[in-house]
C-alpha atoms as a PDB file:
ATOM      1  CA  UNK A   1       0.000   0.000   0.000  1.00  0.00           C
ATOM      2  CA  UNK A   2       2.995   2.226   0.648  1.00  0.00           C
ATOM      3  CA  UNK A   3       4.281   1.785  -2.496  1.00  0.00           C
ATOM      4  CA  UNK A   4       1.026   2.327  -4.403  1.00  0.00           C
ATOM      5  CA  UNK A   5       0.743   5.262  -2.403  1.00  0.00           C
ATOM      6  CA  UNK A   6       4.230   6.563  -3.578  1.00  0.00           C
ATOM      7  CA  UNK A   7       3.296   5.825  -7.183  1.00  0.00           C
ATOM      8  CA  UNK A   8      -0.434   7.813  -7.015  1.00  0.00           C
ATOM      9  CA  UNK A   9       1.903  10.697  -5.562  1.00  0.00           C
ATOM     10  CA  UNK A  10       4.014  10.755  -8.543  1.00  0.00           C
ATOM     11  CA  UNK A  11       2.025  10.508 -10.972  1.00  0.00           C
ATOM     12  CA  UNK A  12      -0.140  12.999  -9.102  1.00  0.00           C
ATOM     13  CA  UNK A  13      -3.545  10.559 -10.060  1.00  0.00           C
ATOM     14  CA  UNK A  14      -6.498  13.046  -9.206  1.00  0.00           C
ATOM     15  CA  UNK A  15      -5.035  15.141 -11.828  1.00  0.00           C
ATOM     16  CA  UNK A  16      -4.821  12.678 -14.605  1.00  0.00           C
ATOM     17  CA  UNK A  17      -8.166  13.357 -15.780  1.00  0.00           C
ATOM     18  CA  UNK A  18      -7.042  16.332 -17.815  1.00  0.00           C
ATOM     19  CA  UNK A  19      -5.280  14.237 -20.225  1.00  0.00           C
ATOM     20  CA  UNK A  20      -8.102  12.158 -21.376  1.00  0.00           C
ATOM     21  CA  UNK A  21     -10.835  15.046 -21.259  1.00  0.00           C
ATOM     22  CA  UNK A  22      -8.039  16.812 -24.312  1.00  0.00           C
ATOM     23  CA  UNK A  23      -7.622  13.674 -26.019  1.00  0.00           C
ATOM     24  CA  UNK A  24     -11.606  13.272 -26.295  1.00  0.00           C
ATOM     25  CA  UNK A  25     -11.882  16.733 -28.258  1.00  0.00           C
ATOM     26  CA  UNK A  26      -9.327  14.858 -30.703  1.00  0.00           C
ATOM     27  CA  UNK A  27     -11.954  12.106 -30.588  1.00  0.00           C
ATOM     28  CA  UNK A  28     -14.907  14.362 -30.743  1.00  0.00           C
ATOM     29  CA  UNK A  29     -13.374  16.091 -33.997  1.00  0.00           C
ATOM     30  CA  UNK A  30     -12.596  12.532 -35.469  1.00  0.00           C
ATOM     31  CA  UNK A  31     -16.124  11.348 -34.875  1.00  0.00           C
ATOM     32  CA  UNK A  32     -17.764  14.965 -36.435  1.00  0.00           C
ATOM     33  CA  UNK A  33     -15.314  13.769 -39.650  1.00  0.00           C
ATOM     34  CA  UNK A  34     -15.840  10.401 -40.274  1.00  0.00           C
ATOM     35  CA  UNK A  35     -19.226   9.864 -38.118  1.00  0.00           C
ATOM     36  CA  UNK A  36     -17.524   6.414 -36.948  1.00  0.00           C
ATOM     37  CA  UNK A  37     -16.747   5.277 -33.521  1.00  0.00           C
ATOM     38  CA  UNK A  38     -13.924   2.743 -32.817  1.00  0.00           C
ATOM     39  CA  UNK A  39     -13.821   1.416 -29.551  1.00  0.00           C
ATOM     40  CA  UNK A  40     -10.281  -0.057 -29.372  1.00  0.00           C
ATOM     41  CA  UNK A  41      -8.151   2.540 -30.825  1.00  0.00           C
ATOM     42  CA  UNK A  42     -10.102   5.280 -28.599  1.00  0.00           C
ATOM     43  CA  UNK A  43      -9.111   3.098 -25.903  1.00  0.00           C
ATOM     44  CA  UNK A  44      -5.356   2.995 -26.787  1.00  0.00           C
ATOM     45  CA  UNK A  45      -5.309   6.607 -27.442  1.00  0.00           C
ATOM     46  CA  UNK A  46      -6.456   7.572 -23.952  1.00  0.00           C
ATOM     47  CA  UNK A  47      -3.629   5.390 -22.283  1.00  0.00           C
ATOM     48  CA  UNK A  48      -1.313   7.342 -24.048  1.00  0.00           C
ATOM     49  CA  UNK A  49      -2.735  10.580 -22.765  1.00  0.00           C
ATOM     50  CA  UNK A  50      -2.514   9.056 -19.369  1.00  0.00           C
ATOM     51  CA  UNK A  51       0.687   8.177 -19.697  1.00  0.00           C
ATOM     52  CA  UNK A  52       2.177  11.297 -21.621  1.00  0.00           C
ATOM     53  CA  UNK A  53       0.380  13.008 -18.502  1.00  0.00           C
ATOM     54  CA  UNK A  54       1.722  10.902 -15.632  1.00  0.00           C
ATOM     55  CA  UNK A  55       5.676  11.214 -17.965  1.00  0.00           C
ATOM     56  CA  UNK A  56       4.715  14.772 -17.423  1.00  0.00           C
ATOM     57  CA  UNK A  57       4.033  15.007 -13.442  1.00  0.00           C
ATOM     58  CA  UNK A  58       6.301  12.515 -12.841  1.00  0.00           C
ATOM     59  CA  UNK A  59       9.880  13.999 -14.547  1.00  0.00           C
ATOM     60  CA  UNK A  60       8.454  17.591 -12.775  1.00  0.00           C
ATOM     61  CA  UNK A  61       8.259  15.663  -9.120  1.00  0.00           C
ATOM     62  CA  UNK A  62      11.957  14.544  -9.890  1.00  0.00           C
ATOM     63  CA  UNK A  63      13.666  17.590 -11.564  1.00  0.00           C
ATOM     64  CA  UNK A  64      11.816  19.888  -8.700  1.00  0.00           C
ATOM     65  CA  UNK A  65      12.961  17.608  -5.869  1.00  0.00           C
ATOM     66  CA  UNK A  66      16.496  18.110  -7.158  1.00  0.00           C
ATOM     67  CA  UNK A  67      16.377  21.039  -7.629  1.00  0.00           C
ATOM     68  CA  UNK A  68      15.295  21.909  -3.965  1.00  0.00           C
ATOM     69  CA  UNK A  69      12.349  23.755  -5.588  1.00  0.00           C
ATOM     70  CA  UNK A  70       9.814  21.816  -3.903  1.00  0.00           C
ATOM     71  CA  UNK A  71      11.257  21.858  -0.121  1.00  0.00           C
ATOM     72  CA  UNK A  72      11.067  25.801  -0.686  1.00  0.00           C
ATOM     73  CA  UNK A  73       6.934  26.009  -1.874  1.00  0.00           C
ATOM     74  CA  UNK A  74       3.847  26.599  -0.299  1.00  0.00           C
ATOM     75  CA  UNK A  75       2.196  23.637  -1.011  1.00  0.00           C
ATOM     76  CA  UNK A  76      -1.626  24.067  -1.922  1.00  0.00           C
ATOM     77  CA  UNK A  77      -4.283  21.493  -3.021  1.00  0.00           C
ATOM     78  CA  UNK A  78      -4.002  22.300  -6.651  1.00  0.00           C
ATOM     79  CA  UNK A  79       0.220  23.561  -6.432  1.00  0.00           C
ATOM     80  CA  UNK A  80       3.441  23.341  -5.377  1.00  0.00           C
ATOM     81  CA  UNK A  81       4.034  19.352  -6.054  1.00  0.00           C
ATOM     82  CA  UNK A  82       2.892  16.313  -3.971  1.00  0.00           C
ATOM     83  CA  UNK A  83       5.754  15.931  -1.473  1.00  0.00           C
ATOM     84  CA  UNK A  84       6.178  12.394  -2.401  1.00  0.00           C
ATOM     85  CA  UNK A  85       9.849  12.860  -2.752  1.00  0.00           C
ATOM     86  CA  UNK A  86      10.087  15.145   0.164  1.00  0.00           C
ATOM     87  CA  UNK A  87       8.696  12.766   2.589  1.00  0.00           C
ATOM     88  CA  UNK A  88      10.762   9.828   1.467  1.00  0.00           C
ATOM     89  CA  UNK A  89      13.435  11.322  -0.394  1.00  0.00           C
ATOM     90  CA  UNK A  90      15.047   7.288  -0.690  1.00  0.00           C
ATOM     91  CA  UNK A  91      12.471   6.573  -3.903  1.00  0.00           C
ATOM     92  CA  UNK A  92      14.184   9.348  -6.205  1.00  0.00           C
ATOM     93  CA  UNK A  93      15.636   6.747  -8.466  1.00  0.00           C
ATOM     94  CA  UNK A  94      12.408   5.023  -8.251  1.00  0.00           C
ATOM     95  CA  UNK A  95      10.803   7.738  -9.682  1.00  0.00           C
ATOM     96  CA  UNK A  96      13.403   8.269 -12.645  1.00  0.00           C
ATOM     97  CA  UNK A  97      12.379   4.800 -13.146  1.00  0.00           C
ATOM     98  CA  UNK A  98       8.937   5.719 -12.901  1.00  0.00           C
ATOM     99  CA  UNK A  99       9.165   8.658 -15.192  1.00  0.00           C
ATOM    100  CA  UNK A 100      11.288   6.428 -18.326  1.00  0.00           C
ATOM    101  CA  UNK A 101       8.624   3.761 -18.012  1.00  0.00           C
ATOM    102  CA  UNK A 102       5.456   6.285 -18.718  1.00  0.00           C
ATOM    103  CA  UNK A 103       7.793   8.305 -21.122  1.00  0.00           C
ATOM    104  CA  UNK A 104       8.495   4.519 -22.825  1.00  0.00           C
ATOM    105  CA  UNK A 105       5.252   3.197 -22.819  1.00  0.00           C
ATOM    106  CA  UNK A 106       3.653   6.571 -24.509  1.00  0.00           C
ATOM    107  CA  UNK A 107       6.348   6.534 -26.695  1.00  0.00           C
ATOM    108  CA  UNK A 108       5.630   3.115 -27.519  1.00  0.00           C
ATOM    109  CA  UNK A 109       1.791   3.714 -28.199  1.00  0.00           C
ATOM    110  CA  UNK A 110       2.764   6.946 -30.067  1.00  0.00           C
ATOM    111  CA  UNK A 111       5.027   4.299 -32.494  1.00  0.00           C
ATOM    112  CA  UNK A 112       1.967   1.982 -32.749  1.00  0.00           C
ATOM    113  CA  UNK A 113      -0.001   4.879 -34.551  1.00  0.00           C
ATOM    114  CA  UNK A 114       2.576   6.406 -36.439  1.00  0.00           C
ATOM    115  CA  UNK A 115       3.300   2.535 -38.278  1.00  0.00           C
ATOM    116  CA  UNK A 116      -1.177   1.821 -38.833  1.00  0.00           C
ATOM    117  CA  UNK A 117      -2.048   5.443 -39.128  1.00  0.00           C
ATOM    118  CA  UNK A 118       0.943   7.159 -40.692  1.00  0.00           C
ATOM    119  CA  UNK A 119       4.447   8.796 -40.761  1.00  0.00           C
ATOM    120  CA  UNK A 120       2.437  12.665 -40.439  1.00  0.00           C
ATOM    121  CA  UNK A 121       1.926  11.962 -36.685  1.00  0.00           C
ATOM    122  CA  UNK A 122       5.897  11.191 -35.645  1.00  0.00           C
ATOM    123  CA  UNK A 123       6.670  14.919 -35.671  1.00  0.00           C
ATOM    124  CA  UNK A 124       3.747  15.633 -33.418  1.00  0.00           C
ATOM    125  CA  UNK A 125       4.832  12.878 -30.873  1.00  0.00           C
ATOM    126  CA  UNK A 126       8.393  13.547 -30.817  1.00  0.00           C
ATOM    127  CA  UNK A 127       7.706  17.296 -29.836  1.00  0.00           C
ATOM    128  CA  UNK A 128       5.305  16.440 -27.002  1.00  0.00           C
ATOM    129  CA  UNK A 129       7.874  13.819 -25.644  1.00  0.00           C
ATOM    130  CA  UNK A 130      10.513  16.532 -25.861  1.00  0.00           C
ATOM    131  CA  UNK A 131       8.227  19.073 -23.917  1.00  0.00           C
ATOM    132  CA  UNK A 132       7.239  16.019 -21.189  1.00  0.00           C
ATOM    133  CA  UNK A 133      10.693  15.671 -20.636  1.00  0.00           C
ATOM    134  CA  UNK A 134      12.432  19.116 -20.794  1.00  0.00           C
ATOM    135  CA  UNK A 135       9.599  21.720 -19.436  1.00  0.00           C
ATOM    136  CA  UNK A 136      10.762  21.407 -15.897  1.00  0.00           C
ATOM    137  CA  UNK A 137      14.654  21.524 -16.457  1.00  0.00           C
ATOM    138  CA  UNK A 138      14.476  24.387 -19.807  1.00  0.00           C
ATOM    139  CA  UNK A 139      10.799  26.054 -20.881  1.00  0.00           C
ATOM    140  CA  UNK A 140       9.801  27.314 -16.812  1.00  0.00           C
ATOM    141  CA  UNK A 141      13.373  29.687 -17.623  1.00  0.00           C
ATOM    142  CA  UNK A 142      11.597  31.593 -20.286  1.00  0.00           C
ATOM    143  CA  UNK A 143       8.539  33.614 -19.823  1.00  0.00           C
ATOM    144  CA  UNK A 144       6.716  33.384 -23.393  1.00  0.00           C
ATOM    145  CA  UNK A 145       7.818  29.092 -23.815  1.00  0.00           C
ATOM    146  CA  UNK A 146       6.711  28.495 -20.169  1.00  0.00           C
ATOM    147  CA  UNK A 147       3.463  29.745 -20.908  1.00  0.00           C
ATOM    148  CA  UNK A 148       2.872  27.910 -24.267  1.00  0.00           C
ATOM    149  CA  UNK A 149       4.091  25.027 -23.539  1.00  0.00           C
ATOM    150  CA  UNK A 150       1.837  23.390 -21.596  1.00  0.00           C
ATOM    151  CA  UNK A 151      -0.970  24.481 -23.934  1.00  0.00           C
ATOM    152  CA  UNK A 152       0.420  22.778 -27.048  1.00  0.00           C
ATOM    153  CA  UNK A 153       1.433  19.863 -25.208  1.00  0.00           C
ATOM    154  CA  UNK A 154      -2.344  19.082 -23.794  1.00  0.00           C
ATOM    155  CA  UNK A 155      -4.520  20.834 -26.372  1.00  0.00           C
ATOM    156  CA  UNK A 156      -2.535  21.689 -29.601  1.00  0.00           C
ATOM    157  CA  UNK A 157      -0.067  18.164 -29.999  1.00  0.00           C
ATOM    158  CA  UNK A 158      -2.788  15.924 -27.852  1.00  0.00           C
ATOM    159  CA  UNK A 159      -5.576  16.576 -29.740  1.00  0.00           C
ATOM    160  CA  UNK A 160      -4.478  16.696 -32.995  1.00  0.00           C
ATOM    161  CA  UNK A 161      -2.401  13.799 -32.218  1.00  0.00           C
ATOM    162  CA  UNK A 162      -5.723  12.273 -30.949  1.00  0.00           C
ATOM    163  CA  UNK A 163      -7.077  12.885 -33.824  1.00  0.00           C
ATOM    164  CA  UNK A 164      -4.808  11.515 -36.646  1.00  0.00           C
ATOM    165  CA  UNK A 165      -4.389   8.597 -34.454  1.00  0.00           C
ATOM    166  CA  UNK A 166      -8.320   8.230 -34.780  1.00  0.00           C
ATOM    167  CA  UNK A 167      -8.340   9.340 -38.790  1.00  0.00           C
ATOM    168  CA  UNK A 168      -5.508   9.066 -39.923  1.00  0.00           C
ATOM    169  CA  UNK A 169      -5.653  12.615 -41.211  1.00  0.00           C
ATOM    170  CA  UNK A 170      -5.319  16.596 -39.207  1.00  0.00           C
ATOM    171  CA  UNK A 171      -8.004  18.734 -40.157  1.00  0.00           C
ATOM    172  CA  UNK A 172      -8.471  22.752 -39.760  1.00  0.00           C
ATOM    173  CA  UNK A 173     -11.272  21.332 -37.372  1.00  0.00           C
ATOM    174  CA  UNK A 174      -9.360  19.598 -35.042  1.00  0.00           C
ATOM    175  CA  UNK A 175      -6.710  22.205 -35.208  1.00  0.00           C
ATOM    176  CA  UNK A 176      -9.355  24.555 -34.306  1.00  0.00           C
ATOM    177  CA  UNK A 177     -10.636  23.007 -31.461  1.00  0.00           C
ATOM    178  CA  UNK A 178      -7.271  22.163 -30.322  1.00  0.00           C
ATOM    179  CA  UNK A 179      -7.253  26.135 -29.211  1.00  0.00           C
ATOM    180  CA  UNK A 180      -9.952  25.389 -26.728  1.00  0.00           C
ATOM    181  CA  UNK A 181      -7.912  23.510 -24.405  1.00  0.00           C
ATOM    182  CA  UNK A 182      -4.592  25.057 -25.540  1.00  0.00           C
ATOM    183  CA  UNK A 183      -5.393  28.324 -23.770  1.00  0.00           C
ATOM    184  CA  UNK A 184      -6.872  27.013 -20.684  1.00  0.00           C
ATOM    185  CA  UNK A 185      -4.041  24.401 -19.632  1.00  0.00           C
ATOM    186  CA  UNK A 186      -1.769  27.560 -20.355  1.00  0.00           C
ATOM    187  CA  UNK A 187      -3.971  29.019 -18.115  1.00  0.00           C
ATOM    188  CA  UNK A 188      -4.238  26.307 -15.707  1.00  0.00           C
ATOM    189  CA  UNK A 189       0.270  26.274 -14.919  1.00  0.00           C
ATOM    190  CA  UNK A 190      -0.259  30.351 -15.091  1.00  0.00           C
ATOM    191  CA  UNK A 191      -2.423  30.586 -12.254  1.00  0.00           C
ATOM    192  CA  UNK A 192      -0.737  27.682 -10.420  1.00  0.00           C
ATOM    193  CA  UNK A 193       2.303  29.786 -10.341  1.00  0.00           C
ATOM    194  CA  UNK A 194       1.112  32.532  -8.816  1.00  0.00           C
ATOM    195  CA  UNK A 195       1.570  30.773  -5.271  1.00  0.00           C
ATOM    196  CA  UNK A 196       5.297  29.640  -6.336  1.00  0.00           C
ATOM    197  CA  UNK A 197       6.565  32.704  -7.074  1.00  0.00           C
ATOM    198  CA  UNK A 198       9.858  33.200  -4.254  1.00  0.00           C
ATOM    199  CA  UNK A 199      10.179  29.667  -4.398  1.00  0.00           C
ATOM    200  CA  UNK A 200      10.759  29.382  -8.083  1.00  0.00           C
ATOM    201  CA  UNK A 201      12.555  32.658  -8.528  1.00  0.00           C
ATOM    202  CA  UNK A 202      14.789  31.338  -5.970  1.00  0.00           C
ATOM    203  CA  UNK A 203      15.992  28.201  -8.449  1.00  0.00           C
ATOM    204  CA  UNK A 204      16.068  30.931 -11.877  1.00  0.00           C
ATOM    205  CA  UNK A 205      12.634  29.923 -13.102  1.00  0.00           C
ATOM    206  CA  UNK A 206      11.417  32.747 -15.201  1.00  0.00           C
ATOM    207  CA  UNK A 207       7.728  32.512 -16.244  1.00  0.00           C
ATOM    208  CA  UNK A 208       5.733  35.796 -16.391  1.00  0.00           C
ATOM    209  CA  UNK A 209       4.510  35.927 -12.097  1.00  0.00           C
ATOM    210  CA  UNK A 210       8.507  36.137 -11.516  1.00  0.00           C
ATOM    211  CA  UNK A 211       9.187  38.680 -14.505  1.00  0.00           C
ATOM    212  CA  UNK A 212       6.254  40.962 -14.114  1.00  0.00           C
ATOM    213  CA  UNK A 213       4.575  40.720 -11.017  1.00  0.00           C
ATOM    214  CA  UNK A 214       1.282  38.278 -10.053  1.00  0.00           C
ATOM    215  CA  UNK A 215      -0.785  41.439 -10.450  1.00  0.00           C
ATOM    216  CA  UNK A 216       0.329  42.315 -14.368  1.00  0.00           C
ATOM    217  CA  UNK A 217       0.021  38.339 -14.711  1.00  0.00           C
ATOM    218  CA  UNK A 218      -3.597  38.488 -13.276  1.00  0.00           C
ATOM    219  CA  UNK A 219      -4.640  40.068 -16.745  1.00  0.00           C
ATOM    220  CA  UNK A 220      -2.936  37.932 -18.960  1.00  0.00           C
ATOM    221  CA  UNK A 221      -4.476  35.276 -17.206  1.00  0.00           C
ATOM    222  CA  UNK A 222      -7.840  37.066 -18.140  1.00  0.00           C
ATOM    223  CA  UNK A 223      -7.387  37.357 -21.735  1.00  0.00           C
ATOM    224  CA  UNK A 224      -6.282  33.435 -21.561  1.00  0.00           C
ATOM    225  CA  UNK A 225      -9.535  32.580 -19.866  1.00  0.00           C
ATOM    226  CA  UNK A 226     -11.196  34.490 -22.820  1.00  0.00           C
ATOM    227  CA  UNK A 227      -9.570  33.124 -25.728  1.00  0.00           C
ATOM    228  CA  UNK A 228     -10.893  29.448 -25.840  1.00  0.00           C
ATOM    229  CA  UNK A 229     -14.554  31.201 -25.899  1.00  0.00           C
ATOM    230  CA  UNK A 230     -13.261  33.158 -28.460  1.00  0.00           C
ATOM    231  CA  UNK A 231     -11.484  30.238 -30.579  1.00  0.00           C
ATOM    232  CA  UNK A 232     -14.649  28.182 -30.088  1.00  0.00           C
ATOM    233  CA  UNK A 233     -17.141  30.652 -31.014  1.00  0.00           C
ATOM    234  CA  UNK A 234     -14.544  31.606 -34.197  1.00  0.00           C
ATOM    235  CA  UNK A 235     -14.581  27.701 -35.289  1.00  0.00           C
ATOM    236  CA  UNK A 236     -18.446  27.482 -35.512  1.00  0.00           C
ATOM    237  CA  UNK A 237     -18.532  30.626 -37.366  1.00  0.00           C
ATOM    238  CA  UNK A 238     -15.922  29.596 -39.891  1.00  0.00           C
ATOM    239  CA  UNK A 239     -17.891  26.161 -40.264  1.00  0.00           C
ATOM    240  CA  UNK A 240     -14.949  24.076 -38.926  1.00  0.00           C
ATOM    241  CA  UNK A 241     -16.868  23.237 -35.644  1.00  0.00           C
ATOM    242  CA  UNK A 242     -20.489  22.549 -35.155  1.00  0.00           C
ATOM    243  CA  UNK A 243     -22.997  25.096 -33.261  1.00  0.00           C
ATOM    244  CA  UNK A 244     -23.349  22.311 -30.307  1.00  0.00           C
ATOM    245  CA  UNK A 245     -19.629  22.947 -29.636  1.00  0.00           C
ATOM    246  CA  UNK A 246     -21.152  25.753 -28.131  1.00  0.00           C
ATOM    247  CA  UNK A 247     -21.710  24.019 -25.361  1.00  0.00           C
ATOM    248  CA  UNK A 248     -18.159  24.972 -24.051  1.00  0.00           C
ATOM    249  CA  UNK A 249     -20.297  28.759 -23.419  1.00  0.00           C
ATOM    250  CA  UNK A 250     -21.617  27.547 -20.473  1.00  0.00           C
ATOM    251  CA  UNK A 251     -18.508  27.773 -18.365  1.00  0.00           C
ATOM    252  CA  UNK A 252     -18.296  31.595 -19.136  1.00  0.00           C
ATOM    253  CA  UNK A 253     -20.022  32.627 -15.944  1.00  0.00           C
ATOM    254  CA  UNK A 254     -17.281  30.386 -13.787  1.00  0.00           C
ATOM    255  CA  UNK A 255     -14.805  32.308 -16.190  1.00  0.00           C
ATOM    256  CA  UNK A 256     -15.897  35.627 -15.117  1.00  0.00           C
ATOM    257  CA  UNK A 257     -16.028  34.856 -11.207  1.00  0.00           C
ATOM    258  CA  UNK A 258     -12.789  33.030 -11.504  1.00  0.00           C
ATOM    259  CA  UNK A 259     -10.816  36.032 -13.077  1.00  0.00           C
ATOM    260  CA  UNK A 260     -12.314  38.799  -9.960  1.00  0.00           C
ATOM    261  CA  UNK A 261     -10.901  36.040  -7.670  1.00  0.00           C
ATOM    262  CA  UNK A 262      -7.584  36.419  -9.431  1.00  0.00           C
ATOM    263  CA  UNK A 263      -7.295  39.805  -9.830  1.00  0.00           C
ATOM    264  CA  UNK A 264      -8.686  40.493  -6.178  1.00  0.00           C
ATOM    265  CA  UNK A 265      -6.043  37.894  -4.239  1.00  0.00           C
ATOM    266  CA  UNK A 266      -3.100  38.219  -7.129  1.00  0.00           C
ATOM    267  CA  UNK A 267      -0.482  39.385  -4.213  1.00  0.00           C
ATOM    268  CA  UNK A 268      -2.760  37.175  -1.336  1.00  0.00           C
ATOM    269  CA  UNK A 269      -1.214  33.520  -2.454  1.00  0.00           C
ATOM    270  CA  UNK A 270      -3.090  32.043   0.394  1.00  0.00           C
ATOM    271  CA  UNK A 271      -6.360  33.657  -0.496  1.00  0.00           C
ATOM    272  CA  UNK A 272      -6.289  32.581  -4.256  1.00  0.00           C
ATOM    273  CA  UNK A 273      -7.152  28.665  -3.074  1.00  0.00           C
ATOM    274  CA  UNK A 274     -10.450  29.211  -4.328  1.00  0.00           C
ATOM    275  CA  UNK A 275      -9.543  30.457  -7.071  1.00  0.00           C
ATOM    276  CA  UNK A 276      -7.038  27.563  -8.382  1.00  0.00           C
ATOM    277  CA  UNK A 277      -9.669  25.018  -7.673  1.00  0.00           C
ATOM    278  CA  UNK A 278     -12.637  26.762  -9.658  1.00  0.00           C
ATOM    279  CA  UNK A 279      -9.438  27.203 -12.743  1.00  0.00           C
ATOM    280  CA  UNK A 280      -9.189  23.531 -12.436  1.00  0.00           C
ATOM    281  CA  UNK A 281     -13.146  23.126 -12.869  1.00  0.00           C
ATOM    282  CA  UNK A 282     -12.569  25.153 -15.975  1.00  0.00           C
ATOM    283  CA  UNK A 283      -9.934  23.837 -17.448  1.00  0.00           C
ATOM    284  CA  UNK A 284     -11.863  20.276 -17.379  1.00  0.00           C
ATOM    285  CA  UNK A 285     -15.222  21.264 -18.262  1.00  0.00           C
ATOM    286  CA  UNK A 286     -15.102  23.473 -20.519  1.00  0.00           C
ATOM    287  CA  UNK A 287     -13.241  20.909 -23.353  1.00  0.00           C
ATOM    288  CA  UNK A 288     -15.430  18.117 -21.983  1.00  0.00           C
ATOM    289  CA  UNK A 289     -18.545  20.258 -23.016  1.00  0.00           C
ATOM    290  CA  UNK A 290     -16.646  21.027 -26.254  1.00  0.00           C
ATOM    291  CA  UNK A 291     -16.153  17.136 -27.001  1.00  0.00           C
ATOM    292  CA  UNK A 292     -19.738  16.824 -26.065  1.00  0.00           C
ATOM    293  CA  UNK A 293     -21.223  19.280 -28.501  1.00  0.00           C
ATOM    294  CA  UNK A 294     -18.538  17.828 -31.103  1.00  0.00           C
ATOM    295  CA  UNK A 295     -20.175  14.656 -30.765  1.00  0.00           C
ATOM    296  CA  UNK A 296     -23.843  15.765 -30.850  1.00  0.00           C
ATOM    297  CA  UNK A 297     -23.149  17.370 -33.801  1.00  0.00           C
ATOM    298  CA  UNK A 298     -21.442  14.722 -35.310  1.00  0.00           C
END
């Protein structure tokens, strides 16, 4: 039980969800284009969400335990690591292991698609295995690549990749709706830094809360909470997306109160709690309605 416990740490297991919530849009624009539904391969390409996502938390638990970061952060439900490594700081090469076996066994579904689907989706799988491994240790040390590159890993590269794995193909649809969750899980590592910020300017991270201050960050987190309803909205209008993608509207009101709760507690890190748990809400409903209208319409 100890060592399963270790493991859910890692792999930090009530977040996983995100991964497979992105990959459906991928599904959801798949389905709207070839109105079939495959079982198996759907199957196959949410493992290798999960495990791209558990690569993901698992190489940042390791590279942030090394680098002292996480000893030095105030730790919140939704921040600041899981203190796996901190509380038995013995299972570090476990968790190197841990982190090459998810980064080998998406890798290795990732290779299944690219040799029954086609060459197309290597590029797009070697770039998402490059920003699994290397966001922690190179992207947090500059502003502008820290803040994309969670968003192409989990909504631009996962969904598309979701997609061809699904069709074979990348459409202007599913690169559309890969915005959606592009600019919230941007969104989601912006606000989650806002807690972090003496800790991580302490070991030379440089995203934009270091550089230019959690209040100036507070409204580029605003105008990230707007653009998915604004990429959405854009891809039914253009035709690319159906109107029951839509859907994804209802989360605007949780937008709104979530973005007052940022702007009001930006310099209050222990105040913005509620905030970084109604950002998660977001960031997993509002693609899950997304899929759901892609599907309806399909």
């Amino acid at each position: 039980m100890a060592f399963l416990r270790q493991v859910l740490g890692l792999i930090r297991a009530p977040f996983l969800v995100l991964a497979p919530v992105c990959a459906t849009v991928g599904a959801g624009t798949a389905y709207h284009q070839t109105h079939e539904w495959r079982f198996a391969p759907f199957l196959l390409v949410m493992l290798g969400a999960v495990s791209a996502h558990a690569c993901v938390n698992v190489f940042n638990e390791y590279f942030d335990f090394r680098s002292g970061l996480d000893a030095k952060t105030r730790r919140t439900p939704f921040s600041g690591g899981s203190g796996t490594l901190q509380a038995d700081p013995k299972t570090a090469a476990a968790a190197l292991a841990l982190g090459v076996l998810s980064f080998l066994i998406t890798a290795g579904i990732g290779l299944y698609f690219v040799l029954t689907r086609g060459w197309l989706l290597l590029p797009i799988g070697l770039f998402g295995l490059f920003i699994a491994v290397t966001y922690t240790v190179w992207w947090v040390k500059h502003p502008v690549l820290c803040l994309a590159a969670p968003g192409l890993g989990f909504g631009v590269l996962m969904v598309t990749g979701s997609h061809f794995a699904l069709t074979g193909t990348v459409t202007a649809a599913a690169l559309a709706a890969s915005l959606v969750p592009s600019f919230l899980v941007s969104n989601l590592l912006l606000l989650n830094q806002f807690p972090d910020v003496d800790a991580d300017r302490s070991v030379g991270r440089r995203h934009f809360p270091v550089l230019i201050g959690r209040e100036k960050s507070a409204v580029i987190y605003g105008v990230f909470l707007l653009l998915p309803y604004v990429a959405g909205s854009a891809g039914v209008g253009t035709g690319l997306l159906p109107i029951s993608s839509l859907l994804m509207l209802l989360t605007v009101p949780l937008s709104w109160k979530a973005y007052r709760l940022a702007r009001r507690n930006a310099e209050r890190p222990e105040a913005l709690v509620p905030a970084l748990g109604l950002n998660v809400v977001i960031i997993l409903l509002t693609p899950a309605l997304l899929a759901a209208g892609l599907f309806i319409g399909g």
